[in-house]
Protein backbone atom coordinates (compact mmCIF):
# COMPACT_ATOMS: atom_id res chain seq x y z
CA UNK A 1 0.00 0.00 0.00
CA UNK A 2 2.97 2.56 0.91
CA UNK A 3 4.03 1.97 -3.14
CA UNK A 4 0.45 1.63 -4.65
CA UNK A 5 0.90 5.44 -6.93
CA UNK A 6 3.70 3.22 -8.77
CA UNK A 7 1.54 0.98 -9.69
CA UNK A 8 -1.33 1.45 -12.60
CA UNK A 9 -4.04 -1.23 -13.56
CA UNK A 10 -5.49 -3.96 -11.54
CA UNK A 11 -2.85 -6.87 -10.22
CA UNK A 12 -4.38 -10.04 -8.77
CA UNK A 13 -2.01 -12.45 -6.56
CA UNK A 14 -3.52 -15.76 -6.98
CA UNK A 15 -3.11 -18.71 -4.64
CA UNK A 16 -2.92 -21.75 -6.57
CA UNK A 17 -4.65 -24.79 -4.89
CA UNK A 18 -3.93 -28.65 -4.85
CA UNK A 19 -1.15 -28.20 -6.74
CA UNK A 20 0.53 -31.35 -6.06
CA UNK A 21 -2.10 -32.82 -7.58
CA UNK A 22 -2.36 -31.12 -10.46
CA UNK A 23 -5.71 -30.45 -9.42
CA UNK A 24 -5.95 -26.35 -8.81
CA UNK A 25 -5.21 -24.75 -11.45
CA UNK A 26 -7.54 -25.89 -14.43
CA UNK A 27 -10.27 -25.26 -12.33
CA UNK A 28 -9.61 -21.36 -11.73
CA UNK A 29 -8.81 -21.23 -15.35
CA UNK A 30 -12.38 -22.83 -16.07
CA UNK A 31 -13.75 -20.57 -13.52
CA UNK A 32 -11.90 -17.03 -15.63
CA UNK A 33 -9.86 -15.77 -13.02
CA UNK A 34 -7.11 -14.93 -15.87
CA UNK A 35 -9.34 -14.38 -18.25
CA UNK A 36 -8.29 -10.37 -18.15
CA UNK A 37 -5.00 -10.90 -17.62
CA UNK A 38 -2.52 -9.14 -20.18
CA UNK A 39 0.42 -10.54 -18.02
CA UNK A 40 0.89 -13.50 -15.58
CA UNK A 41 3.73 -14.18 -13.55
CA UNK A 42 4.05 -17.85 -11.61
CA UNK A 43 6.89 -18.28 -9.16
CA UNK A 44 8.49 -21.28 -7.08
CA UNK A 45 11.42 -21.17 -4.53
CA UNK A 46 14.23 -24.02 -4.69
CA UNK A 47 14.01 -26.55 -7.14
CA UNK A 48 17.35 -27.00 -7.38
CA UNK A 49 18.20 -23.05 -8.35
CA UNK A 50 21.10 -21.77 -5.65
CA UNK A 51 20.77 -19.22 -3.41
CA UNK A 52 20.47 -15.63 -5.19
CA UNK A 53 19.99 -17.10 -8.40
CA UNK A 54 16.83 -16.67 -10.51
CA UNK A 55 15.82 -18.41 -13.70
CA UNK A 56 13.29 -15.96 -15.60
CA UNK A 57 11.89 -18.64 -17.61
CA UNK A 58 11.23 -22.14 -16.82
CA UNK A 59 10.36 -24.17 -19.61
CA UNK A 60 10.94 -27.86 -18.48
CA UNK A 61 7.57 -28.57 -17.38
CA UNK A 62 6.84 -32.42 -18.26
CA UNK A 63 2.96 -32.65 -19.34
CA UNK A 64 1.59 -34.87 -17.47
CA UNK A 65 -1.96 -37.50 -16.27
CA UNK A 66 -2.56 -38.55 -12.91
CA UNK A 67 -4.67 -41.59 -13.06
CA UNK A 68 -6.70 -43.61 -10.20
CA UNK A 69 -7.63 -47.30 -11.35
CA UNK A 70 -9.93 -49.49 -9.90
CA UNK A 71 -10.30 -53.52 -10.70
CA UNK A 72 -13.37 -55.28 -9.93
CA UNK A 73 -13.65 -58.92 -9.45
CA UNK A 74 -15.29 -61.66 -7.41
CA UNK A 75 -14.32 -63.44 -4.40
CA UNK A 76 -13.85 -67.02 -3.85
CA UNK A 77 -11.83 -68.82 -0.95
CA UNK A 78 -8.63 -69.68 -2.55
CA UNK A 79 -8.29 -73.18 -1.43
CA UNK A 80 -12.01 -74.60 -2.03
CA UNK A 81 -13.06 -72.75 -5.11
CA UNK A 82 -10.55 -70.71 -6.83
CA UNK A 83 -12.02 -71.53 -9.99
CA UNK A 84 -14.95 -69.56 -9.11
CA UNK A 85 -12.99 -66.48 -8.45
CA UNK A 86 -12.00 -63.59 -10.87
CA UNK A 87 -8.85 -62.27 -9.58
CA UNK A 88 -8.51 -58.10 -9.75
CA UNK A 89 -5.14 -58.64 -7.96
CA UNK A 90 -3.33 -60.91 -10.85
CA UNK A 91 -4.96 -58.12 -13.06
CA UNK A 92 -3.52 -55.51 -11.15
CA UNK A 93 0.01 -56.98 -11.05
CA UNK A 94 -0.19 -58.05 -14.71
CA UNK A 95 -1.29 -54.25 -15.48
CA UNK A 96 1.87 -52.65 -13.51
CA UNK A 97 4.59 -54.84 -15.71
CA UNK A 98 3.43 -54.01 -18.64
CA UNK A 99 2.70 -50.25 -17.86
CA UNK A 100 6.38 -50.02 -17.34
CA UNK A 101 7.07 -51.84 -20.64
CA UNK A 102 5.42 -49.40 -22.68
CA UNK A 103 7.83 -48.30 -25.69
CA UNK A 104 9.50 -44.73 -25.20
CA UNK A 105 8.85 -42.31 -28.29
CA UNK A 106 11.30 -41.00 -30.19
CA UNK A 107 10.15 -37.06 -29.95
CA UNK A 108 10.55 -36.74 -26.87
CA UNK A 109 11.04 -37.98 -22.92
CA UNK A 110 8.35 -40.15 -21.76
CA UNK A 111 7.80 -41.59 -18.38
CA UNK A 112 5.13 -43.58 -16.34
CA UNK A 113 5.35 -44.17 -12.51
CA UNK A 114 2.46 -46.67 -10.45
CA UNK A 115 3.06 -45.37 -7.54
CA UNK A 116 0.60 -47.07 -5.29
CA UNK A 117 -1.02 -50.81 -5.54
CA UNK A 118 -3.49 -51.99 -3.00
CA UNK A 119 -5.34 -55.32 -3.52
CA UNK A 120 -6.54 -58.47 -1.57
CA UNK A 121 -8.52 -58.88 1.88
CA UNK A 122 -7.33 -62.21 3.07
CA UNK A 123 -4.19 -64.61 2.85
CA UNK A 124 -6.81 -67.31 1.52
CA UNK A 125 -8.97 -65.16 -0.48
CA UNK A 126 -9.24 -64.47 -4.17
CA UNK A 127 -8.48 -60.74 -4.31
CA UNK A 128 -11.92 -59.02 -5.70
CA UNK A 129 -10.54 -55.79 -5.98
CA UNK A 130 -7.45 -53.73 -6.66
CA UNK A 131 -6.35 -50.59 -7.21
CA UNK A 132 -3.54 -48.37 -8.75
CA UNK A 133 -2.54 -44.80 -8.67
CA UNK A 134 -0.69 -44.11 -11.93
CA UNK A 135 0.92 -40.44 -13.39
CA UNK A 136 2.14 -40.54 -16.86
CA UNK A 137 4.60 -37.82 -18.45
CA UNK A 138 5.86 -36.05 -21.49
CA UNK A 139 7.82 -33.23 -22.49
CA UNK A 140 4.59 -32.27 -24.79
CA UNK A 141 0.80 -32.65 -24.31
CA UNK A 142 1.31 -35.20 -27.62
CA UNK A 143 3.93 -36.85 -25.75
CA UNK A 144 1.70 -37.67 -23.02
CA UNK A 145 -1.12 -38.54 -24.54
CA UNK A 146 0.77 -40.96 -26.39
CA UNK A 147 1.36 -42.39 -22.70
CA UNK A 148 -1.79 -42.09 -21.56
CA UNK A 149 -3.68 -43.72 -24.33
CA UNK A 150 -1.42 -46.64 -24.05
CA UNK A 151 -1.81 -47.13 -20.74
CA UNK A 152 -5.57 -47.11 -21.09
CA UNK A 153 -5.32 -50.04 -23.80
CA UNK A 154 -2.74 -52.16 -21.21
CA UNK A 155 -5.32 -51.57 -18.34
CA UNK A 156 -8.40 -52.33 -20.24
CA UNK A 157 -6.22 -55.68 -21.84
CA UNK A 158 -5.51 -56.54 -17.91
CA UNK A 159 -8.76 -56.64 -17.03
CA UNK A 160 -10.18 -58.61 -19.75
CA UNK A 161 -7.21 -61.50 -19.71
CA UNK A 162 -8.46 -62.31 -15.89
CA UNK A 163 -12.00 -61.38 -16.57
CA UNK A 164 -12.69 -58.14 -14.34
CA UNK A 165 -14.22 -55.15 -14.60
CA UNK A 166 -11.85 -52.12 -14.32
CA UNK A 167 -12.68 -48.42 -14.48
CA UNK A 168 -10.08 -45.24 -14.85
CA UNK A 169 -10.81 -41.77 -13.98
CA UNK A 170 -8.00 -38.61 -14.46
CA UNK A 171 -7.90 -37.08 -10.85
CA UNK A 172 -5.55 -34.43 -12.08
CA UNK A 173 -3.53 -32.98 -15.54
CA UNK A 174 -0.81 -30.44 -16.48
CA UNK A 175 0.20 -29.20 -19.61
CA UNK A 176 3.14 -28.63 -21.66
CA UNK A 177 3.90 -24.66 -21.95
CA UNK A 178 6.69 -22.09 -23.40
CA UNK A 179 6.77 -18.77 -21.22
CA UNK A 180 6.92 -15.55 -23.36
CA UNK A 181 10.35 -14.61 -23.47
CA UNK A 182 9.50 -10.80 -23.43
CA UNK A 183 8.24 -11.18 -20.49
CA UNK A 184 11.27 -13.05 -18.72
CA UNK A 185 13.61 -10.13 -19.88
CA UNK A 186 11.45 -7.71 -17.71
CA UNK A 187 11.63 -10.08 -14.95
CA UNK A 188 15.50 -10.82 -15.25
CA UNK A 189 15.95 -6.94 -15.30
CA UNK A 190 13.92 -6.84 -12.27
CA UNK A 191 16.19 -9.71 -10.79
CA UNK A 192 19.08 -7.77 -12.18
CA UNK A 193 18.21 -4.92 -10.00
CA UNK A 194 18.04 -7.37 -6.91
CA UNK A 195 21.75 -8.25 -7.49
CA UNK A 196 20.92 -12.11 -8.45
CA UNK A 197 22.85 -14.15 -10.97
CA UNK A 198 20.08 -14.52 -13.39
CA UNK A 199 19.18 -16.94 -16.50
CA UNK A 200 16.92 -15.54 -18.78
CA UNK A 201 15.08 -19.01 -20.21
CA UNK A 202 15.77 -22.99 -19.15
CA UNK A 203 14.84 -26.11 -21.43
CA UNK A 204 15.56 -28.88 -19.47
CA UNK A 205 12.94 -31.56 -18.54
CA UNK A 206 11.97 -31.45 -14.79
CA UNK A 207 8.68 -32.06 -13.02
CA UNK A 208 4.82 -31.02 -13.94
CA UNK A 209 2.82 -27.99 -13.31
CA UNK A 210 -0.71 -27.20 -13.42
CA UNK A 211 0.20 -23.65 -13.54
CA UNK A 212 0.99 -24.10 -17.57
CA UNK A 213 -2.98 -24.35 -17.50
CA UNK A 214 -2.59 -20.38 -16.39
CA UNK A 215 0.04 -19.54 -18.87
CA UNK A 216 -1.69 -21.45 -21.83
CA UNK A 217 -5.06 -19.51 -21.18
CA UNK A 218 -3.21 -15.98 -21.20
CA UNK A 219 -1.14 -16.77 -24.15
CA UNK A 220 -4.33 -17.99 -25.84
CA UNK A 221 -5.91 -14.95 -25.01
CA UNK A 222 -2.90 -12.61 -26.33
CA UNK A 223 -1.18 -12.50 -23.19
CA UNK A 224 2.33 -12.88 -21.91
CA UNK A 225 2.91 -15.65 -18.79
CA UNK A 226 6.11 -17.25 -17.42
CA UNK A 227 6.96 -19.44 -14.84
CA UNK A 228 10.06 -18.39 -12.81
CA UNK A 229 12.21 -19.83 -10.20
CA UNK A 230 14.04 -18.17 -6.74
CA UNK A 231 17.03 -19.73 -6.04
CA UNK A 232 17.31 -20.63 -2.09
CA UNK A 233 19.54 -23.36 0.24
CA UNK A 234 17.35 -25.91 1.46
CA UNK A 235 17.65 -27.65 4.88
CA UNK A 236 16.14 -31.09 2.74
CA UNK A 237 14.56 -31.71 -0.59
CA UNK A 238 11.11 -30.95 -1.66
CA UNK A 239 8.57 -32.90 -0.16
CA UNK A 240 10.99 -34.00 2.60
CA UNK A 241 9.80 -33.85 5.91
CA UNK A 242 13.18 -31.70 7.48
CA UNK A 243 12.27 -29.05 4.41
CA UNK A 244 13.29 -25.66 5.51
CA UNK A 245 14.45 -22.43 3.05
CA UNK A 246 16.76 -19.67 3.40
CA UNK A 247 13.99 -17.11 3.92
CA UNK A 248 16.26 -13.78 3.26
CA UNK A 249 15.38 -15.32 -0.42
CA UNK A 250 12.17 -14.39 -0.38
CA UNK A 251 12.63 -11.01 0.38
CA UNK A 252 14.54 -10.94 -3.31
CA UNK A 253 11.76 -12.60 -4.75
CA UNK A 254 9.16 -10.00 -3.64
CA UNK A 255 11.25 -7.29 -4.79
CA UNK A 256 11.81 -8.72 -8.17
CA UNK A 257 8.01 -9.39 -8.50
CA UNK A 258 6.92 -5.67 -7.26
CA UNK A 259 9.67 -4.09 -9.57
CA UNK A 260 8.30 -6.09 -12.81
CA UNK A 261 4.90 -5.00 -11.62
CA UNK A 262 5.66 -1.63 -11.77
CA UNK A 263 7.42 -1.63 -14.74
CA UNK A 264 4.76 -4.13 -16.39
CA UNK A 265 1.52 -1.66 -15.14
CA UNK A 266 3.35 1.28 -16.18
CA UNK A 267 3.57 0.37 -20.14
């Protein structure tokens, strides 16, 4: 408020839900919460940038499905009648090898991950149901999909070879997305001006965001968006329980922010 004359326009600060998830953002896009937005910035501390560094641009982001699967069979005690039982475990199990022996495509980095398997209710029981938690990845939307849809065909090929049911349903998505590079040079000015060692744009694969939802619809929509990085020490990794970061970062990173405001209102 003690700066607000420097500033022209109307600025939103937006706090992105169930990220992890990849569950947030596409819903405040859907809702039009950028829908006005000539410029939007998205920001993340760490990720492997050092302390007082700043990357302007991150490109990296892997697209990327976030699947929940579900195999439904029947029950039978596994000693007296296992011929009347139709075991969702074996499908399961059968379903998680040959996810993982899907063939990598040649435009790109592809990856697939079950990261959860829960099946079975008894030592002498036919498993009737099982389920997986899958995410696949590319480094485009095509890539992905490519994933995906194979996956789909594996699960549903699973399911018929031991006679189940199964169903899938997406619990979450990010995109593939290219900040504007005019944009990241009045950021990197602004870091500039904060004395940090700054990169203007980075390439390299790395995780997914469901922030590229935000910076697709702006682009779309004759916008400019980027995704940039603060640079901090960490007491631990991401997602580690001892995480801790070197909070005199932050003060750079709100400094760099309100300076590319000001310069971005005041075009």
């Amino acid at each position: 408020m003690e700066n607000k004359t420097d500033l022209k326009g109307t600025i939103k600060i937006l706090f992105q839900p169930a990220e992890e998830g990849t569950r947030g953002a596409r819903s405040m896009v859907e809702a039009g919460v950028v829908d006005d937005a000539d410029f939007f910035i998205a920001s993340h501390i760490g990720t492997g940038v050092p302390f007082n560094h700043f990357l302007a641009s991150n490109n990296g982001f892997l697209a990327t499905t976030k699947l929940d699967v579900s195999f439904k069979g029947v029950s039978s005690h596994a000693g007296g009648q296992p011929e009347e039982g139709k075991n969702a475990m074996l499908a399961a199990a059968n379903a998680v090898i040959n996810l993982n022996a899907i063939p990598r495509h040649s435009g790109g980095a592809t990856r697939i991950n079950v990261g959860e398997l829960h099946a079975g209710s008894g030592r002498n029981v036919i498993a009737d149901s099982a389920s997986l938690k899958i995410e696949t990845r590319g480094t485009t939307s095509e890539l992905n999909d490519y994933m995906k849809q194979y996956a789909e065909s594996i699960i549903k090929g699973a399911a018929q070879m031991f006679q189940v049911d199964y169903t899938i349903e997406t619990v979450g998505e990010g995109k593939s997305a290219k900040g504007s590079t005019e944009l990241a040079r009045v950021l990197a000015e602004a870091a500039d001006s904060e004395n940090l060692v700054t990169e203007l744009e980075e390439n390299k694969p790395s995780g997914s965001e469901d922030a590229t939802f935000f910076i697709n619809r702006v682009q779309e929509q004759g916008g400019q968006a980027s995704y940039c990085i603060f640079g901090t020490e960490l007491a631990a990794g991401h997602h580690n329980e001892k995480f801790d970061v070197n909070e005199d970062s932050m003060i750079s990173a709100v400094q760099t922010l309100f300076k590319s405001a000001v310069t971005l209102t005041n075009k």
